[in-house]
Protein backbone atom coordinates (compact mmCIF):
# COMPACT_ATOMS: atom_id res chain seq x y z
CA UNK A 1 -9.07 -26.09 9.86
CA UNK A 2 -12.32 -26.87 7.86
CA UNK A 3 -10.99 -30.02 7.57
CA UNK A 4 -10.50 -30.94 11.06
CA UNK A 5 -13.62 -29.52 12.13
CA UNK A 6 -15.72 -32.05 9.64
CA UNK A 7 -13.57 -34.63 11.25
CA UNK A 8 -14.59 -33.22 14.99
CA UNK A 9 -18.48 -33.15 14.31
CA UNK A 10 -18.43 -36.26 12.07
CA UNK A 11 -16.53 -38.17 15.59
CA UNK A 12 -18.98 -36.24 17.38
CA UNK A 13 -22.22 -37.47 16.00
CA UNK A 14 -20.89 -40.98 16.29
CA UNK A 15 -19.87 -40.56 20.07
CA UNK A 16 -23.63 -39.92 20.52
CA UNK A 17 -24.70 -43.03 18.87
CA UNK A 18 -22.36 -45.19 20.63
CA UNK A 19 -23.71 -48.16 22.71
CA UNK A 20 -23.72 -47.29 26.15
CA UNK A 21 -21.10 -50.17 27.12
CA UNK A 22 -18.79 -48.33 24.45
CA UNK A 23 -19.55 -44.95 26.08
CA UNK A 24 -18.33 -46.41 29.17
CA UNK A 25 -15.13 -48.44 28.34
CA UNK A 26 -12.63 -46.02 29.24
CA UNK A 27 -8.99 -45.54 26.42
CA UNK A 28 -5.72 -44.38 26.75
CA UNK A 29 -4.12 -42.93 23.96
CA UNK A 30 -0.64 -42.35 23.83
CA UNK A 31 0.95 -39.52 21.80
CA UNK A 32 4.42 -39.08 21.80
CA UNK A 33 6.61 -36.32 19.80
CA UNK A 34 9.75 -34.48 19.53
CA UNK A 35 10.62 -31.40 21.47
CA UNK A 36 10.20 -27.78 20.33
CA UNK A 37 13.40 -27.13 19.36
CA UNK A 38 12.79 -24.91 16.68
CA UNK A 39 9.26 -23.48 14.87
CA UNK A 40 7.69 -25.94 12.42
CA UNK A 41 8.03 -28.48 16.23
CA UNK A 42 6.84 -25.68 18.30
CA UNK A 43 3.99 -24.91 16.23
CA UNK A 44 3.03 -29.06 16.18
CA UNK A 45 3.62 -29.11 19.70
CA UNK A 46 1.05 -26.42 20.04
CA UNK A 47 -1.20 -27.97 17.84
CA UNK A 48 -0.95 -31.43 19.57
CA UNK A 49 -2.08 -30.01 23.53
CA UNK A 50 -4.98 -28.16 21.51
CA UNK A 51 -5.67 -31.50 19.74
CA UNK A 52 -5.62 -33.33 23.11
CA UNK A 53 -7.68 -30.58 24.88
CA UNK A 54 -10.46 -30.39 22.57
CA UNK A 55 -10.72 -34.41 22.14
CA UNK A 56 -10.71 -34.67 26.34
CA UNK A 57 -13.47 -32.36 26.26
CA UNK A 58 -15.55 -34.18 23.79
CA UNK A 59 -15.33 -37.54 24.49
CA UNK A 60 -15.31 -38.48 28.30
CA UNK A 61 -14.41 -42.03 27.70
CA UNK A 62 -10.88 -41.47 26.23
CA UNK A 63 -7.81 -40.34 28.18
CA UNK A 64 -4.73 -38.93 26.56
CA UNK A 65 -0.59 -38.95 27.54
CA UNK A 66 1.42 -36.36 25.77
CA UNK A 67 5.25 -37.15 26.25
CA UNK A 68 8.05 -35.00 24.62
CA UNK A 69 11.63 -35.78 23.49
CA UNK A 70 14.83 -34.21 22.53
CA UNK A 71 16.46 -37.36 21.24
CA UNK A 72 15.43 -40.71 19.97
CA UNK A 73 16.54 -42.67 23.29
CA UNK A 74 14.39 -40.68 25.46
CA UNK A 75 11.29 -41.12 22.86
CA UNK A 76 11.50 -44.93 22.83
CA UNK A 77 11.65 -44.80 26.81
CA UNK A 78 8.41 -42.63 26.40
CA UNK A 79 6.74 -45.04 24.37
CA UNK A 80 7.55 -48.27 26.54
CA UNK A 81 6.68 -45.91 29.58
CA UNK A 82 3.06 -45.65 28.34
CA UNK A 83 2.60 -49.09 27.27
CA UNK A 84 3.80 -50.63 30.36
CA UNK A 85 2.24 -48.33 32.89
CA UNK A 86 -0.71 -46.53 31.03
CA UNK A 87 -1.77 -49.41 29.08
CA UNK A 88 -2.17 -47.34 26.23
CA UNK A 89 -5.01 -48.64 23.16
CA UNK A 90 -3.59 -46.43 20.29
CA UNK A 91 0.22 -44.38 20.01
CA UNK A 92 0.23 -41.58 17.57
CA UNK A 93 3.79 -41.20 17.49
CA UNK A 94 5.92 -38.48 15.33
CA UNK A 95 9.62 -40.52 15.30
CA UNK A 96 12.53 -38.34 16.28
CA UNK A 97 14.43 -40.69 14.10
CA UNK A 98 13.14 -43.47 11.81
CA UNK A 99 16.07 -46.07 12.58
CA UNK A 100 16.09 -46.40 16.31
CA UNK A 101 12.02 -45.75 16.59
CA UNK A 102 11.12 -48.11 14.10
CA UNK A 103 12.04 -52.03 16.16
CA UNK A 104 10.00 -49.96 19.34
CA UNK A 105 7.01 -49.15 17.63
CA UNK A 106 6.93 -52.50 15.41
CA UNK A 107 7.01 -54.22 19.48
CA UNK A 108 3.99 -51.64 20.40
CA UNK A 109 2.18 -53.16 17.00
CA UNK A 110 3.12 -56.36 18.10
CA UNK A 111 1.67 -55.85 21.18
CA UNK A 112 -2.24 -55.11 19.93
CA UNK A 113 -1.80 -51.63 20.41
CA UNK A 114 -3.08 -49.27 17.09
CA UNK A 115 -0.45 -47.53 15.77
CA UNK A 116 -0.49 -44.22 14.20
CA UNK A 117 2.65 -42.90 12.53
CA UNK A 118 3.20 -39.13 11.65
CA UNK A 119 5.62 -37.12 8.81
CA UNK A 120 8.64 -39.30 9.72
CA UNK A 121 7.89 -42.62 8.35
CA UNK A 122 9.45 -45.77 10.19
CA UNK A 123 12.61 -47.14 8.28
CA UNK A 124 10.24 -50.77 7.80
CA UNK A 125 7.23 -50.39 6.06
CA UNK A 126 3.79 -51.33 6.79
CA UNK A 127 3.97 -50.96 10.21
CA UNK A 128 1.42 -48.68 10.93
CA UNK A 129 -2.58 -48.78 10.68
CA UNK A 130 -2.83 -44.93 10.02
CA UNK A 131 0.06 -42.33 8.49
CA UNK A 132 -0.61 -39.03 9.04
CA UNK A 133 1.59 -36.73 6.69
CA UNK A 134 1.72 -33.66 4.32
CA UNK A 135 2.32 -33.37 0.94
CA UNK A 136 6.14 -33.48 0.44
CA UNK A 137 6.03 -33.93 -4.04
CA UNK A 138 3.27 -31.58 -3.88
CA UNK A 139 5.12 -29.07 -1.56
CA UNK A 140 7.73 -28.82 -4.39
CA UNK A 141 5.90 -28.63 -7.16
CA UNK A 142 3.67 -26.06 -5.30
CA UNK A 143 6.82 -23.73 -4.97
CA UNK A 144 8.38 -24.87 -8.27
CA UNK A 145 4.98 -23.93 -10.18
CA UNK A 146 4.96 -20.59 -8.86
CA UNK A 147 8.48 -19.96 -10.07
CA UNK A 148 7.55 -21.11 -13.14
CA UNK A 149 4.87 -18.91 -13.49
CA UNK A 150 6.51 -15.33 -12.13
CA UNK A 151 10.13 -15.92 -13.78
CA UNK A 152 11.55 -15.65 -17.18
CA UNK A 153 13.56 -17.24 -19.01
CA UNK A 154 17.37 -16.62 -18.49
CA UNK A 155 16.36 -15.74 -14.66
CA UNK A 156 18.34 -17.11 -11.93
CA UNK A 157 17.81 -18.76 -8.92
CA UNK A 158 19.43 -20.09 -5.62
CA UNK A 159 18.44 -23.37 -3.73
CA UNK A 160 18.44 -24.09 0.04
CA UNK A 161 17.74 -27.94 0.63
CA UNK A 162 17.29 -29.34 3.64
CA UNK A 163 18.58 -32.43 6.09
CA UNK A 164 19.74 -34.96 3.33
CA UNK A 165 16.84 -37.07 3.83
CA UNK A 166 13.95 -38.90 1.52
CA UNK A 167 11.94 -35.96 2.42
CA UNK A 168 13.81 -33.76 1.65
CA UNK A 169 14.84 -35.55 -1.75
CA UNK A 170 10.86 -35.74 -2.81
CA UNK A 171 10.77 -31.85 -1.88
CA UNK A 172 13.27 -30.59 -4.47
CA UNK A 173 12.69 -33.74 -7.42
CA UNK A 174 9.42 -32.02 -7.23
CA UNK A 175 10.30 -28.91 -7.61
CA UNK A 176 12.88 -29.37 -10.09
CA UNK A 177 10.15 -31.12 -12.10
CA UNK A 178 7.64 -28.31 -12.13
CA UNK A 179 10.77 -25.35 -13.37
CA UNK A 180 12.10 -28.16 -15.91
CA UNK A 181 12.05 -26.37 -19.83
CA UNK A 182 11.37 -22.93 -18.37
CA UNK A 183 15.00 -21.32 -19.04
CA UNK A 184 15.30 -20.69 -15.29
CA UNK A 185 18.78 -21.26 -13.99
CA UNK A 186 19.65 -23.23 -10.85
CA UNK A 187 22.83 -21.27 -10.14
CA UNK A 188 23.43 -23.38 -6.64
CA UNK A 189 22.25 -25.79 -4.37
CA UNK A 190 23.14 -26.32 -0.80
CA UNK A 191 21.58 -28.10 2.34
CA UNK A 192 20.50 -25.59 5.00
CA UNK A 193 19.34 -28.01 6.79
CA UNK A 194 16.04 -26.67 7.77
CA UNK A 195 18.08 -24.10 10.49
CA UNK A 196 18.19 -20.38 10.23
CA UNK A 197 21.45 -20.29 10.95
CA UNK A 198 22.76 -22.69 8.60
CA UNK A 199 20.45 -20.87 5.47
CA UNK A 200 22.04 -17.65 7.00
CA UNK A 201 25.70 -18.84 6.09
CA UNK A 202 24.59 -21.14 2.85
CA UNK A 203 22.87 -17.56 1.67
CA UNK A 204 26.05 -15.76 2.97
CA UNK A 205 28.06 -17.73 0.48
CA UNK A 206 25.68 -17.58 -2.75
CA UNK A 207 25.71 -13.42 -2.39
CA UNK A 208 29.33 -13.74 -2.27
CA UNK A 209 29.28 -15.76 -5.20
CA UNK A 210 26.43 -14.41 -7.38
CA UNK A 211 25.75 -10.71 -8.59
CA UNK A 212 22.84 -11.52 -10.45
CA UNK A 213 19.77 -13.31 -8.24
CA UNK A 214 15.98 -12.89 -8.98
CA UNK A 215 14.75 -15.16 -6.85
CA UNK A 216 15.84 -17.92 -3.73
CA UNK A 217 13.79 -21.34 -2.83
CA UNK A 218 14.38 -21.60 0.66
CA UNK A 219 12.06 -24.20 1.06
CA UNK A 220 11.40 -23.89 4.59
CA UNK A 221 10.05 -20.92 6.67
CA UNK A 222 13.28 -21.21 9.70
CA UNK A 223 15.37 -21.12 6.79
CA UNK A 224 14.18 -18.30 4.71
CA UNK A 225 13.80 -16.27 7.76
CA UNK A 226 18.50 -16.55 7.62
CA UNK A 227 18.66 -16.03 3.91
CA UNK A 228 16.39 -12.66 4.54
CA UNK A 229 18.55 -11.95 7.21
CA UNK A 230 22.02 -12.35 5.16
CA UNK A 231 20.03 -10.63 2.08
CA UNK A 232 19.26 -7.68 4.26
CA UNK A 233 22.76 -7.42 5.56
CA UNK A 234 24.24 -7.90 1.89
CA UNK A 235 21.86 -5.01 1.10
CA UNK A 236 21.04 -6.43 -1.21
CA UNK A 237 17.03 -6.48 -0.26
CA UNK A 238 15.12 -5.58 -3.29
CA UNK A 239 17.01 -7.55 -5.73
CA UNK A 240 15.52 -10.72 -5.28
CA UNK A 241 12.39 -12.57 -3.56
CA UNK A 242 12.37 -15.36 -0.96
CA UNK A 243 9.62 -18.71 -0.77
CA UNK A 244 9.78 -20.73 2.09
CA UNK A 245 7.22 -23.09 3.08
CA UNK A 246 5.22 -24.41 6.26
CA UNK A 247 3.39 -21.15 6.93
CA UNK A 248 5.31 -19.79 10.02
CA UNK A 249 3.11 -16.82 11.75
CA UNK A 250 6.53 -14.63 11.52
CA UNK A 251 6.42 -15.04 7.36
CA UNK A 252 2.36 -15.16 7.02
CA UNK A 253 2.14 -11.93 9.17
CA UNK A 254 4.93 -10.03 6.42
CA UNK A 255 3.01 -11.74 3.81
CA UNK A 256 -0.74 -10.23 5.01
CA UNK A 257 1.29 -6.47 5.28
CA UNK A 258 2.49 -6.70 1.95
CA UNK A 259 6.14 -7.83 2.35
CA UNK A 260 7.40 -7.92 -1.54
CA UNK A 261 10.29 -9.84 -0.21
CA UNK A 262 7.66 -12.81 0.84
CA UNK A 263 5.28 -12.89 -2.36
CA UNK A 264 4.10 -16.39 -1.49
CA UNK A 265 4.51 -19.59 0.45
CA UNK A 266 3.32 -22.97 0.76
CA UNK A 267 1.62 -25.16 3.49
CA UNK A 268 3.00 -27.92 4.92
CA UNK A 269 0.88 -27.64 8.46
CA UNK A 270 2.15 -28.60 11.89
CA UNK A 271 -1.58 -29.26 12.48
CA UNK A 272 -1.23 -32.19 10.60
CA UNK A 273 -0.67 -33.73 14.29
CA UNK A 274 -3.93 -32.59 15.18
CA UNK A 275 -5.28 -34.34 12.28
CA UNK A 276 -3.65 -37.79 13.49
CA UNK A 277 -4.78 -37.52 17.16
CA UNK A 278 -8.22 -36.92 15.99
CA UNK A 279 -8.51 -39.87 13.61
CA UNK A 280 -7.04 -42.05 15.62
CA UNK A 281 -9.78 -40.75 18.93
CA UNK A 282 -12.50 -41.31 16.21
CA UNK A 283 -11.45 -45.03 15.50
CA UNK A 284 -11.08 -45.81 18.98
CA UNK A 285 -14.67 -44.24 19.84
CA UNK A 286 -16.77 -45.40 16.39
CA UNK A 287 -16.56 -48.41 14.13
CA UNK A 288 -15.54 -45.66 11.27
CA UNK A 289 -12.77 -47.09 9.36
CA UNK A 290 -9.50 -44.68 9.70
CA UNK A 291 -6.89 -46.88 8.88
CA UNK A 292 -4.40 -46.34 5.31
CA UNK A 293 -2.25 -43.23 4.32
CA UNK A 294 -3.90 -39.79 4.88
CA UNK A 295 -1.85 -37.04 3.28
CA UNK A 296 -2.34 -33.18 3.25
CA UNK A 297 -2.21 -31.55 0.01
CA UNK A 298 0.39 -28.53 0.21
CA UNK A 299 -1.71 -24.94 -0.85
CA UNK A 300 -0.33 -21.87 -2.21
CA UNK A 301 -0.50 -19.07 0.52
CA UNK A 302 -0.91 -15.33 -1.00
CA UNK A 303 -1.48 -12.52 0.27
CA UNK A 304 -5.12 -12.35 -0.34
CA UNK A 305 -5.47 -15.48 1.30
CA UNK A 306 -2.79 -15.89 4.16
CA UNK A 307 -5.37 -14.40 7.25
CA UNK A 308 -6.93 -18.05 6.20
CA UNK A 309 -3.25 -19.82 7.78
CA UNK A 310 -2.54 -16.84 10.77
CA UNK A 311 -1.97 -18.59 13.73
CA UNK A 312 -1.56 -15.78 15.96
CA UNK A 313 -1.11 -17.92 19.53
CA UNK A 314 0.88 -20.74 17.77
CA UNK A 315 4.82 -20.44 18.32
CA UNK A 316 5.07 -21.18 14.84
């Protein structure tokens, strides 16, 4: 939040200095994302139409198009919608896929059109001017640090990965990395694929399998909320604790009442869209240089600190 607001009153200040024929030459920018089909896009989704409210508000000569899509075919029609009917000057777009967005973007480059790209990079790099995206090594090594610190050796742990993806392969490298020479013991690994009710069945299976668990990566907030659901139902609550990981309210709320279950998580913000809008408003209104790789660093979230990451009117 600090962090967007330096961005807000640096793009701000330079608003008012703008030349007057700047002031006046009206911009579209086009945003287009997926659909809220589950928290971590609900709570960027939110995050976006705050983004886009505050930025409309502040500077007069920039107008913004939000589209939304549930699959990749609907998000490239989005994207040629804008350019060929709003005559959009920037696209901050957050690919529902990186295959089938990547030739329609590259066209909108192609085009003169800035391009900012969000968490999902294109399949063809280079693309872009701007990438917008959190810290996916540092949000396993985050996690795997703190495991490293509370455990023992000879403790064991459980794994829930998520879509097979590069992501999602930089995520647990990391965090295998960061528990490496500590004695701790992977018992299992298994893609949940970032989906409550696949963690609910992959944690279904390791309690079946495994009498002795001190602790379970989840590795994503939907999915720990399953594995707490099949722990509970095992009764088996008490015997081991649960990280997940992108702050959802539902996990930070447990975690600022004391939830021993929930000791910690780790950031990996849905605000991060914010961030991208708001860049890409400031290049369009300033000669401030916003173009390159801008990546959030993941945090540790405690207890003592999680009011800092409460989104109460989020989704997510």
């Amino acid at each position: 939040m600090k962090r967007r607001d330096i961005f807000k009153g640096a793009a701000l200040g330079l608003a008012i200095a703008a030349t007057p024929a700047l002031a006046q030459d009206t911009k579209v920018i086009g945003v287009a994302i997926p659909s809220a089909t589950h928290g971590f896009m609900g709570g960027l989704n939110y995050h976006a139409q705050a983004a886009i409210e505050r930025l409309e508000a502040t500077y007069p000569q920039l107008d913004f198009v939000l589209a939304t899509a549930g699959d990749a075919g609907k998000m490239v029609n989005d994207i040629e919608d804008m350019v060929a009917t709003r005559n959009i000057s920037a696209l901050v777009v957050l690919p529902f896929e990186s295959e089938p967005l990547t030739s329609p973007v590259q066209a909108v480059k192609e085009a003169g059109i800035w391009v900012t790209v969000v968490d999902r990079g294109l399949s063809v790099e280079g693309i872009e001017d701007l990438y917008v995206a959190g810290d996916n090594t540092g949000f396993g090594r985050v996690a795997g640090e703190y495991f490293a610190e509370t455990l023992k050796s000879g403790d064991n742990i459980v794994v829930l990965r998520g879509i097979p993806t590069t992501l999602d392969n930089e995520r647990v490298d990391a965090f295998t990395a960061a528990i490496e020479g500590t004695g701790i013991n992977v018992l299992d690994m298994q893609h949940g694929n970032w989906n409550r009710d696949d963690a609910f069945n992959v944690m279904q299976d390791f309690l079946s399998k495994y009498d002795d668990i001190d602790a379970v990566w989840a590795a994503d907030d939907d999915m720990a909320i399953g594995v707490l659901e099949a722990i509970d139902q095992a009764g088996r609550t008490g015997d081991m604790w649960v990280v997940g990981g992108a702050g959802m309210k539902e996990i930070i709320q447990r975690m600022m009442d004391g939830d021993p279950m929930l000791p910690v998580n780790v950031t990996y913000p849905p605000a991060q869209i914010a961030t991208a809008i708001e860049l890409t408003a400031l290049g369009l209104v300033s000669p401030t240089p916003v173009s390159g790789r801008f990546i959030i660093g993941s945090q540790r979230i405690t207890p003592e600190n999680a009011e800092q990451y409460y989104f109460p009117d989020s989704p997510f």
